[in-house]
C-alpha atoms as a PDB file:
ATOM      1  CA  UNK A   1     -85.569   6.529 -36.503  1.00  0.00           C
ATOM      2  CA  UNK A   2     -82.508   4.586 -35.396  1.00  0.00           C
ATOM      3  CA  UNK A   3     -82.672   0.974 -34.535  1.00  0.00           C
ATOM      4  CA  UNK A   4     -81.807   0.785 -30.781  1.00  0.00           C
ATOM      5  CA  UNK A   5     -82.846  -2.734 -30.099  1.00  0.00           C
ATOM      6  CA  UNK A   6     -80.052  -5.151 -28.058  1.00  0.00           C
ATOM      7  CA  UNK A   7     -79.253  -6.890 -31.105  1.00  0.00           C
ATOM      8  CA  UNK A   8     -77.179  -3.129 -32.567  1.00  0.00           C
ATOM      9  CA  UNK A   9     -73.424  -4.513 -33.120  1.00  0.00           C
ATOM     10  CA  UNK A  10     -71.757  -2.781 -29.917  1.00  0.00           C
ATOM     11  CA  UNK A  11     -67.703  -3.403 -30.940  1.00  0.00           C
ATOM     12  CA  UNK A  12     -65.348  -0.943 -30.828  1.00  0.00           C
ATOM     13  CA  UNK A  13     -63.805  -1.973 -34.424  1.00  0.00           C
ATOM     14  CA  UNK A  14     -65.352  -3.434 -37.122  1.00  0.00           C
ATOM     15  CA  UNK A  15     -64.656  -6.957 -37.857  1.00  0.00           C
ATOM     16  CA  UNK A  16     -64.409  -8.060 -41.291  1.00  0.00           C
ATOM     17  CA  UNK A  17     -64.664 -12.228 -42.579  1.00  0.00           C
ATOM     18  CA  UNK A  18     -61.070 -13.147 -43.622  1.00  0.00           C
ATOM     19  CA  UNK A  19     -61.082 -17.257 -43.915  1.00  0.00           C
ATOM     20  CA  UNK A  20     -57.520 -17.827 -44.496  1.00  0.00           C
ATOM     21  CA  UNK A  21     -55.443 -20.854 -42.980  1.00  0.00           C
ATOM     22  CA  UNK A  22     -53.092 -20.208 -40.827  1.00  0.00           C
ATOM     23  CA  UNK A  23     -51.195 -21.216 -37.650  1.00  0.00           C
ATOM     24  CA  UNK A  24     -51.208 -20.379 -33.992  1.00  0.00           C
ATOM     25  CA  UNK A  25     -48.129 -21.276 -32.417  1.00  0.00           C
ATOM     26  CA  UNK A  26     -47.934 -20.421 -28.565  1.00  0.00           C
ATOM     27  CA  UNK A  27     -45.006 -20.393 -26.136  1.00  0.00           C
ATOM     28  CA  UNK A  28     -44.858 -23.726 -25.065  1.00  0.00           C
ATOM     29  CA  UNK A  29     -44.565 -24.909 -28.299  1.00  0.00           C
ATOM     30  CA  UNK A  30     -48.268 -26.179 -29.170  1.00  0.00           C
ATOM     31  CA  UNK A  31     -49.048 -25.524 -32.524  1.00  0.00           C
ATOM     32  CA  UNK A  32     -52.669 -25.139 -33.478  1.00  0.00           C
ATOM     33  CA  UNK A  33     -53.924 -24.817 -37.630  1.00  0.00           C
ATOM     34  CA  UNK A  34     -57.462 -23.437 -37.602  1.00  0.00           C
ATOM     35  CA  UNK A  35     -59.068 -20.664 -40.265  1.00  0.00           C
ATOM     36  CA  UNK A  36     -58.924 -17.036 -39.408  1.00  0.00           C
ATOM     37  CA  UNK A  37     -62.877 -16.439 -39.120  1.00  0.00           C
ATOM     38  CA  UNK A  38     -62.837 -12.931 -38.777  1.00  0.00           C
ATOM     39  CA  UNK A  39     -60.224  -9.727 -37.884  1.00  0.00           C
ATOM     40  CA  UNK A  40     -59.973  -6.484 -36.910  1.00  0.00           C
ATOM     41  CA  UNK A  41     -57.521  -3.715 -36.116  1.00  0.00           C
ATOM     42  CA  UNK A  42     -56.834  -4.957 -32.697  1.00  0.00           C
ATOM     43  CA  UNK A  43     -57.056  -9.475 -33.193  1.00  0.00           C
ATOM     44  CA  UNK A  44     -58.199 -12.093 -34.614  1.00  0.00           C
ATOM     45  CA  UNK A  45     -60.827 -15.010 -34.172  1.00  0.00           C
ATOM     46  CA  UNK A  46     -59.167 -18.333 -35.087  1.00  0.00           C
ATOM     47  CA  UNK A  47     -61.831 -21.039 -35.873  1.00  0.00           C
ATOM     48  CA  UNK A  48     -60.532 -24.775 -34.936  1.00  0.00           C
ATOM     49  CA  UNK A  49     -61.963 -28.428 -34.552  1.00  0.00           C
ATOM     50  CA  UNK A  50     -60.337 -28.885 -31.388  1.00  0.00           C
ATOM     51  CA  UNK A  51     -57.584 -31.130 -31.028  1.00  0.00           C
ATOM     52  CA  UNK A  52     -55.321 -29.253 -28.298  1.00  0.00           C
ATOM     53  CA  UNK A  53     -56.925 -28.241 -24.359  1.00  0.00           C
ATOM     54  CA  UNK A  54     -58.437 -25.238 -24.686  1.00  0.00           C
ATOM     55  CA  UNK A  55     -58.041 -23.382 -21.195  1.00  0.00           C
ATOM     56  CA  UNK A  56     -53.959 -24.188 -21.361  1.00  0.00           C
ATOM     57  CA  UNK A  57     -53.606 -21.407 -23.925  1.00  0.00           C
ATOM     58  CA  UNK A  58     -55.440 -18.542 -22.343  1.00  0.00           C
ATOM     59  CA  UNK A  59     -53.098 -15.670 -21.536  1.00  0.00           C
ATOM     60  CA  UNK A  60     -50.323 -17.306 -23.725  1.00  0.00           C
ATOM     61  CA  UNK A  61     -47.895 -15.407 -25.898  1.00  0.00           C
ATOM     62  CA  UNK A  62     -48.414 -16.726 -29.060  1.00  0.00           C
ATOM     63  CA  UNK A  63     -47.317 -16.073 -33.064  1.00  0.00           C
ATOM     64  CA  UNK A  64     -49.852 -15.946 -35.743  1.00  0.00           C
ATOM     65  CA  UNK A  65     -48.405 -17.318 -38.940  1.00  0.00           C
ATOM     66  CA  UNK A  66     -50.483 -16.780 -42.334  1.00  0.00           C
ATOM     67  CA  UNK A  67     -49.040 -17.045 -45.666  1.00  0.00           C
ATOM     68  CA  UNK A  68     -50.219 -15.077 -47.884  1.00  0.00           C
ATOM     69  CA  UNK A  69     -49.408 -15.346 -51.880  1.00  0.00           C
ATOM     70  CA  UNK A  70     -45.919 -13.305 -51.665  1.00  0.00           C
ATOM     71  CA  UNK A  71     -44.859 -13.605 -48.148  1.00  0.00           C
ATOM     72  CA  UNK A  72     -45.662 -14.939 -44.777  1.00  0.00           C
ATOM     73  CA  UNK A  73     -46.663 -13.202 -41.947  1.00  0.00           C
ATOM     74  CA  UNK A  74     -45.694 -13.622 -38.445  1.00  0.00           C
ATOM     75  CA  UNK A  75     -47.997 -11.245 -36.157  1.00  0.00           C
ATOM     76  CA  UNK A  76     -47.554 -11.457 -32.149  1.00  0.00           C
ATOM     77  CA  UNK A  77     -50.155 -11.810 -30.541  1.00  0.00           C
ATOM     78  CA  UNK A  78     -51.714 -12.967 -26.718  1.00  0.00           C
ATOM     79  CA  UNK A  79     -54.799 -15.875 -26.512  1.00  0.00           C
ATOM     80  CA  UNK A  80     -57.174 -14.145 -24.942  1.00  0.00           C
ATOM     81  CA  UNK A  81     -60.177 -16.580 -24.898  1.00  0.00           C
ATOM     82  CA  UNK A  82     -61.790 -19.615 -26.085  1.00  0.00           C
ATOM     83  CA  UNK A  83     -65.357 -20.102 -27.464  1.00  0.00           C
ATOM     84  CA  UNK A  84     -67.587 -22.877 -28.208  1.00  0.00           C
ATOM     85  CA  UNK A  85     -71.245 -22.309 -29.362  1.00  0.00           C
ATOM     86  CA  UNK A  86     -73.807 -23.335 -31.874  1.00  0.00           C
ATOM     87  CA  UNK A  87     -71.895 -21.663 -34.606  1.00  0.00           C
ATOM     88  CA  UNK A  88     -67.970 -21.672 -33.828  1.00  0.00           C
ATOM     89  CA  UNK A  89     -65.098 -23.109 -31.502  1.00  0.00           C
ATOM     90  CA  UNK A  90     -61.944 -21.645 -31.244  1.00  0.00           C
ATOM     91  CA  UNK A  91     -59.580 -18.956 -29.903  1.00  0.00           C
ATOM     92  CA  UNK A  92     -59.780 -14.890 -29.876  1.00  0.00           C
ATOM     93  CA  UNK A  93     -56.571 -13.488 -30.110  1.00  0.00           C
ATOM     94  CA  UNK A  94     -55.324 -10.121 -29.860  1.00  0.00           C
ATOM     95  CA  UNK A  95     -52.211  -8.375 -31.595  1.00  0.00           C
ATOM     96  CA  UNK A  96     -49.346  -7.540 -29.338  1.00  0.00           C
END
């Protein structure tokens, strides 16, 4: 029988671990490094330490930067939220 308690994983894409630096530079200008903590098809979660007010970025155009061993990517993206709980802080981002 299927497990069909409230604890079933209830996203739309699957989100894999990814733990690369990178950079998330918004609009204004503020420039934030964190680790990617996980992706999917559709965003990122960028783990920080803090450093920069939070609720300033919401809704904020922004440029993920991540270099990678040949090249560097620059992905587009909007801040969507930010989280802080027992087990992470930072921002959730999705691609534009």
């Amino acid at each position: 029988m299927a497990n069909t308690s409230t604890t079933q994983n209830k996203r739309r894409t699957l989100r894999v671990p990814y733990g690369k630096e990178l950079v998330l530079q918004t609009s204004d200008g503020t420039v934030i490094t964190g680790k990617a903590g996980d992706f999917s098809s559709t965003g990122f979660f960028v783990q920080t330490t803090g450093g920069t007010n939070p609720k300033k970025l919401i809704d904020q155009q922004a440029k993920l930067i991540v270099d990678l061993d040949i090249e560097r990517l620059e992905l587009p993206c909007k801040v969507l939220r930010w989280e802080k709980n027992r087990t992470r802080m930072g921002f959730g981002v999705v691609f534009l």
